[in-house]
C-alpha atoms as a PDB file:
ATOM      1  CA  UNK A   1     -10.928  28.078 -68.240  1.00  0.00           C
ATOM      2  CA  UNK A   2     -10.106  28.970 -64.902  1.00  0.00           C
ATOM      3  CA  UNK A   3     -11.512  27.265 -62.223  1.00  0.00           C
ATOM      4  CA  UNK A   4     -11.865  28.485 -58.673  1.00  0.00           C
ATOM      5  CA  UNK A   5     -12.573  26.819 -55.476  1.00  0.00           C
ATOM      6  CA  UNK A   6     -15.724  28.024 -53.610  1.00  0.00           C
ATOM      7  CA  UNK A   7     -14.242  29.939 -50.609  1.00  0.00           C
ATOM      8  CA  UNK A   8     -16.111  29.823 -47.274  1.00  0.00           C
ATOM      9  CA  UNK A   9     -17.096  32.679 -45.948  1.00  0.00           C
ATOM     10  CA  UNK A  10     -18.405  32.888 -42.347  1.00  0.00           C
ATOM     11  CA  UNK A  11     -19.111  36.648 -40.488  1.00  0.00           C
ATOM     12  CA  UNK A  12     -19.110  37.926 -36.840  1.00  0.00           C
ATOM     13  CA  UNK A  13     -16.179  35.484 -36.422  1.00  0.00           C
ATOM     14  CA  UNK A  14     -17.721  32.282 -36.556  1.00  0.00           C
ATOM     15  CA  UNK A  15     -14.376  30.927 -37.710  1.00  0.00           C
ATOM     16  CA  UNK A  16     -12.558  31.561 -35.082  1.00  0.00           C
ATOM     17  CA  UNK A  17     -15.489  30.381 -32.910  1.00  0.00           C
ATOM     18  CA  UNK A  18     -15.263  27.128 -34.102  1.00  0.00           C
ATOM     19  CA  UNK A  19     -11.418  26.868 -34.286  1.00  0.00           C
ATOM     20  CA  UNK A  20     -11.542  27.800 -30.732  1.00  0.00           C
ATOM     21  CA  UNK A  21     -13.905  25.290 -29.122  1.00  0.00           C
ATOM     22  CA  UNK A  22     -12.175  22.602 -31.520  1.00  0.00           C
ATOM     23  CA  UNK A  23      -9.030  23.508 -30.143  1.00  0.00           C
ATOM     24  CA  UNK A  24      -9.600  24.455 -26.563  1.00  0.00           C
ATOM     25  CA  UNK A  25     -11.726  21.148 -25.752  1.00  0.00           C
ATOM     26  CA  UNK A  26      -9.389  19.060 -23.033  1.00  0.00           C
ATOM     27  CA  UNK A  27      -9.722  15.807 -22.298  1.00  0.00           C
ATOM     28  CA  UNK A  28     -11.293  15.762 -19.253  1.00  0.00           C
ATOM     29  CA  UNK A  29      -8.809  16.157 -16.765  1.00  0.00           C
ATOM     30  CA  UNK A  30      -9.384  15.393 -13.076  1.00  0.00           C
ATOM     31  CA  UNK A  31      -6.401  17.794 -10.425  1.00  0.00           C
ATOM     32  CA  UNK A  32      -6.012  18.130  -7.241  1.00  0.00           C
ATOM     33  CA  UNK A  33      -4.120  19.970  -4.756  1.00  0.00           C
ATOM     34  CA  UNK A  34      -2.206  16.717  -3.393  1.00  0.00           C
ATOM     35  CA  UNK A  35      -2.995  14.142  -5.906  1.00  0.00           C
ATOM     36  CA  UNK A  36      -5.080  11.918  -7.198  1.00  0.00           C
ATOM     37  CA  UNK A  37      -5.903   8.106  -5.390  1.00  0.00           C
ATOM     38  CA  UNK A  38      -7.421   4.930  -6.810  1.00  0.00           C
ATOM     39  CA  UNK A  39      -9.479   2.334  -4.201  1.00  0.00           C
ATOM     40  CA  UNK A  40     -10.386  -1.100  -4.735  1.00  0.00           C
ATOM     41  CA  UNK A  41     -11.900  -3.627  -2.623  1.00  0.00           C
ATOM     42  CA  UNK A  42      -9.734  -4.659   0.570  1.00  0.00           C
ATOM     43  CA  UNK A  43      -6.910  -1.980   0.279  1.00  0.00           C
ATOM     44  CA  UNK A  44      -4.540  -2.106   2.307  1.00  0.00           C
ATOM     45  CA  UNK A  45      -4.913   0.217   5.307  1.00  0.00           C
ATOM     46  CA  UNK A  46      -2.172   2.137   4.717  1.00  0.00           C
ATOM     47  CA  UNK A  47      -3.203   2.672   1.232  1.00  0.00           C
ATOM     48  CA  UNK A  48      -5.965   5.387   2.492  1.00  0.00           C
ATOM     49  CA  UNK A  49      -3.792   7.457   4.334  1.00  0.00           C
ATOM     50  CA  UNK A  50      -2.888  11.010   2.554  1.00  0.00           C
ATOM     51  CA  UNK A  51      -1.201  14.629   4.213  1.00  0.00           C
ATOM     52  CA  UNK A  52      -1.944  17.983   2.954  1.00  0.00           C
ATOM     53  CA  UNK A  53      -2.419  21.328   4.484  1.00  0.00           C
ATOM     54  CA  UNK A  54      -5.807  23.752   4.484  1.00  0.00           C
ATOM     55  CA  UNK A  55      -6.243  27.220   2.863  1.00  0.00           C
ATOM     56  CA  UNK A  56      -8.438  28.990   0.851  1.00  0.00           C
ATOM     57  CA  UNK A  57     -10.980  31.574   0.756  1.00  0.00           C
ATOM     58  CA  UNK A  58     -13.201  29.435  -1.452  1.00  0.00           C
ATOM     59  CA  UNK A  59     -16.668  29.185   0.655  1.00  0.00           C
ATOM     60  CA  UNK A  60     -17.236  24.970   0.129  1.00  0.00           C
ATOM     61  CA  UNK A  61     -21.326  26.305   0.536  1.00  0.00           C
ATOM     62  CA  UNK A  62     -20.484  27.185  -3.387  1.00  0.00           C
ATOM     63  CA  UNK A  63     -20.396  23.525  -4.323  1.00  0.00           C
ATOM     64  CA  UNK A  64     -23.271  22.891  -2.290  1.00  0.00           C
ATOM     65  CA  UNK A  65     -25.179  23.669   1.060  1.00  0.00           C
ATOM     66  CA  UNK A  66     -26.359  20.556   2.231  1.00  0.00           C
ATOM     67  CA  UNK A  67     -25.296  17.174   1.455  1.00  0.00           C
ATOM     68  CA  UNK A  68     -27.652  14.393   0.686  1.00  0.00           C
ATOM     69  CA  UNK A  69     -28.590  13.788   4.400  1.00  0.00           C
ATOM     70  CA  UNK A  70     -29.278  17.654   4.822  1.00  0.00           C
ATOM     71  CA  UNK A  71     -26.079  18.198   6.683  1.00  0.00           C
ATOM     72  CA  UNK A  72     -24.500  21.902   6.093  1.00  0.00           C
ATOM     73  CA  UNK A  73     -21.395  21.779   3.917  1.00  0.00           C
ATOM     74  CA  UNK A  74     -19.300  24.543   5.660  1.00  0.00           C
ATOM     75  CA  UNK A  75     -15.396  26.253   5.408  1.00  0.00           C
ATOM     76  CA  UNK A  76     -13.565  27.498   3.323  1.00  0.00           C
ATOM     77  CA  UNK A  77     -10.789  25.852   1.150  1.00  0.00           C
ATOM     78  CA  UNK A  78      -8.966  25.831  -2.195  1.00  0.00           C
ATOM     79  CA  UNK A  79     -10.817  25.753  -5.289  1.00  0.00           C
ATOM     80  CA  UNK A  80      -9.396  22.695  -6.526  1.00  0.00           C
ATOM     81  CA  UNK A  81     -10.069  19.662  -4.453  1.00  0.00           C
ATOM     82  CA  UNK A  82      -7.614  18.762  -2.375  1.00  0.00           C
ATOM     83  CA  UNK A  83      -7.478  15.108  -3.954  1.00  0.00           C
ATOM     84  CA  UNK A  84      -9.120  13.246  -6.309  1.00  0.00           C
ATOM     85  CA  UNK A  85     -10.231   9.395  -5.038  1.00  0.00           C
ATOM     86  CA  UNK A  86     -11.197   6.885  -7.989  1.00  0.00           C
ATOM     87  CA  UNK A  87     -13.209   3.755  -6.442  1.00  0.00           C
ATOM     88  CA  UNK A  88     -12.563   1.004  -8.585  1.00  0.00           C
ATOM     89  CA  UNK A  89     -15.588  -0.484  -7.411  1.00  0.00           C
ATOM     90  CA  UNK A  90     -18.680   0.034  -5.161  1.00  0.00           C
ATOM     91  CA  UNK A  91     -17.727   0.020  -1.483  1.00  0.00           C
ATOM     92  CA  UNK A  92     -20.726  -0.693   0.751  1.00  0.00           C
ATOM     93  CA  UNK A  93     -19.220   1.605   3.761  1.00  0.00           C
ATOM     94  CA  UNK A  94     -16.660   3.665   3.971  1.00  0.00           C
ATOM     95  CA  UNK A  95     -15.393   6.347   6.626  1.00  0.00           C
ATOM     96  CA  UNK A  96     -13.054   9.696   5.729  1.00  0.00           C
ATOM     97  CA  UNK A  97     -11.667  11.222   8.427  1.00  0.00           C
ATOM     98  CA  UNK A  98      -9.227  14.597   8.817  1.00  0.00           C
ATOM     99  CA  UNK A  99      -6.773  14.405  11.969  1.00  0.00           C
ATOM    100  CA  UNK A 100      -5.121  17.697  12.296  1.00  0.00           C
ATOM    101  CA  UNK A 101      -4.854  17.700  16.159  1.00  0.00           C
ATOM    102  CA  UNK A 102      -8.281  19.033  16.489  1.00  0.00           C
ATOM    103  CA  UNK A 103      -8.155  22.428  14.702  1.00  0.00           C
ATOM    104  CA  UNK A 104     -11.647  23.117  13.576  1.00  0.00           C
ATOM    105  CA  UNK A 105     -11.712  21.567  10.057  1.00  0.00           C
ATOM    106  CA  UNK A 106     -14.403  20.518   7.677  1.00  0.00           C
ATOM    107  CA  UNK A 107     -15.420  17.765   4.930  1.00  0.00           C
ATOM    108  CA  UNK A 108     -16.688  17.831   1.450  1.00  0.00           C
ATOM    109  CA  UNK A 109     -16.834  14.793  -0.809  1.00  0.00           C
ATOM    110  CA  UNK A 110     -18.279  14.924  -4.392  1.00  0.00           C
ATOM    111  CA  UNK A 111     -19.694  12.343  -5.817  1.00  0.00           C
ATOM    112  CA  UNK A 112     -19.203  10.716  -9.378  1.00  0.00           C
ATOM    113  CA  UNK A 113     -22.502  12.185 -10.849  1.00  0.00           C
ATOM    114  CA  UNK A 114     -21.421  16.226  -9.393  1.00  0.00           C
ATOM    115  CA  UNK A 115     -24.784  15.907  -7.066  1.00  0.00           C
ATOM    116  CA  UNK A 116     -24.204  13.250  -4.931  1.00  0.00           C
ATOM    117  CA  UNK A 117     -22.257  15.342  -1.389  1.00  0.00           C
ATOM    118  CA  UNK A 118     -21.114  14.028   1.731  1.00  0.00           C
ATOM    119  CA  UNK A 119     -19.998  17.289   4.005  1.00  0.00           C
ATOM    120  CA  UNK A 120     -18.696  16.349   8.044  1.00  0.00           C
ATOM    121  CA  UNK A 121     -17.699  19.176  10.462  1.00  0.00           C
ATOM    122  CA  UNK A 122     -16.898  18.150  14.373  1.00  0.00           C
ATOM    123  CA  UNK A 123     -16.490  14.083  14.633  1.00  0.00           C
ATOM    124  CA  UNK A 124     -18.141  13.973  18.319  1.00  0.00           C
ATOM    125  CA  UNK A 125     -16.306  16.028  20.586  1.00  0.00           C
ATOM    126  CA  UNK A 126     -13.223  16.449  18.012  1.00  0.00           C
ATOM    127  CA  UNK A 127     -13.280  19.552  16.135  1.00  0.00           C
ATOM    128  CA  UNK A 128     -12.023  17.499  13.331  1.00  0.00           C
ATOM    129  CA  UNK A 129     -14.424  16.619  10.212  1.00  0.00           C
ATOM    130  CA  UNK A 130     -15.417  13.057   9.008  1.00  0.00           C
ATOM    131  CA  UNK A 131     -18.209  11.444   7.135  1.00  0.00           C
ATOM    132  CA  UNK A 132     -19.106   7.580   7.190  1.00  0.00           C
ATOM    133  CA  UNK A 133     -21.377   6.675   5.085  1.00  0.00           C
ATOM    134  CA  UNK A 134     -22.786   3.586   2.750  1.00  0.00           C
ATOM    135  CA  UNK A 135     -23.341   3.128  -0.733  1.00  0.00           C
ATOM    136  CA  UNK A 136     -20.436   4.423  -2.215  1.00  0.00           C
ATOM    137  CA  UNK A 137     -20.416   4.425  -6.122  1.00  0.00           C
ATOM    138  CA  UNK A 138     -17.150   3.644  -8.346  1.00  0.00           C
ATOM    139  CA  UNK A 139     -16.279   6.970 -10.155  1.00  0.00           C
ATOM    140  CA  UNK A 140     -14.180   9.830  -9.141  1.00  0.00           C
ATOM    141  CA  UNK A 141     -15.040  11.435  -5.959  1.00  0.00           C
ATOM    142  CA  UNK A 142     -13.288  15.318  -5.049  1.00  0.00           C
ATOM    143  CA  UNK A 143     -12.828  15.867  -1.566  1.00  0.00           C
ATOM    144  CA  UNK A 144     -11.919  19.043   0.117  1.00  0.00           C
ATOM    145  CA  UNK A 145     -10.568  19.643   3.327  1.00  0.00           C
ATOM    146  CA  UNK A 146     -11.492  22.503   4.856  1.00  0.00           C
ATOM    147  CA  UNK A 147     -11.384  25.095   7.933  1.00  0.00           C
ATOM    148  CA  UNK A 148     -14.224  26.640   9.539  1.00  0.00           C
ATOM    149  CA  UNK A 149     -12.930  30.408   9.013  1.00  0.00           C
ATOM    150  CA  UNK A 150     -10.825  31.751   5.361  1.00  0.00           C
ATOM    151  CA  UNK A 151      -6.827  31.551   5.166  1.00  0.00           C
ATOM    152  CA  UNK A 152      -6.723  29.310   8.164  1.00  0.00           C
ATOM    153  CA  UNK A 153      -3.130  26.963   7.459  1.00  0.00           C
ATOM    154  CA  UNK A 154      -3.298  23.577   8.998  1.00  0.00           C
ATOM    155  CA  UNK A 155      -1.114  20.303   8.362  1.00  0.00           C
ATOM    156  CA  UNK A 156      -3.821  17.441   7.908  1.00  0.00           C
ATOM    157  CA  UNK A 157      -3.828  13.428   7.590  1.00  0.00           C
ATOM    158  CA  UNK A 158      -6.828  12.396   5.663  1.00  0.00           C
ATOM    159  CA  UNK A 159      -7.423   8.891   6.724  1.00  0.00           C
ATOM    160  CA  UNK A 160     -10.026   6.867   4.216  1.00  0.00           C
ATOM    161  CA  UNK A 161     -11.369   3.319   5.790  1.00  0.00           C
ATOM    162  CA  UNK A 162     -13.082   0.564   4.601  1.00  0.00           C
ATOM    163  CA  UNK A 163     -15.637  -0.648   7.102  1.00  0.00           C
END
């Protein structure tokens, strides 16, 4: 006697479904534009200083409009974060600051939980963005650097500071 395996039979491609998600799952990968940082108590100052350049047509109001002390997140940038920062451990206050010799640029920082924002436009009478703020979390933050109007090209240093 013949015996036969049981053959599996799934419709409306379920199959290929599964096979799909299985397959297509990444580990969860953090990229940025310029690369990705890691902070830990005390760094060195020199540590938090970073270059990149601003572009994008990507309205930063998508990721959020206000940031957890109702300022408007505004500009426009690149999709992908312009850097990823890791905090190896809580910082009680830190300050992130853009200097690109005062075009009109602007901030977004996300927090490790996705709803936690920081956003900065003008710093005083600089057109330049910067938050300072407390309580900063460890986790992965993605910060943007952005430009008040679309497609606007500007060199940047993004200074981060532990106050």
């Amino acid at each position: 006697m013949k015996h036969h395996r049981p053959r599996l039979k799934l419709r409306g491609g379920w199959l290929l479904a599964i096979l799909s998600a299985i397959t297509a799952t990444p580990a969860i990968a953090q990229t940025a534009n310029f690369g990705t940082f890691r902070l830990s108590q005390g760094f060195e100052p020199e540590k938090g200083i970073f270059s990149g350049y601003t572009g994008g047509s990507y309205s930063l109001s998508t990721v959020s409009s206000r940031d957890q002390q109702k300022n408007p997140c505004i500009g426009y940038a690149d999709p992908t974060p312009d850097y990823v920062m890791v905090l190896e451990k809580p910082f009680s206050r830190l300050k992130v600051k853009v200097n690109s010799d005062g075009s009109d640029t602007t901030l977004l920082i996300q927090g490790p939980d996705k709803t936690t924002i920081r956003c900065g436009d003008d710093t005083g009478k600089n057109k330049d963005a910067s938050v300072d703020d407390s309580n900063w979390k460890s986790g992965t933050y993605r910060i943007w650097v952005g430009t008040f109007n679309p497609e606007v090209k500007r060199n940047y240093t993004l200074t981060i500071e532990q106050l």
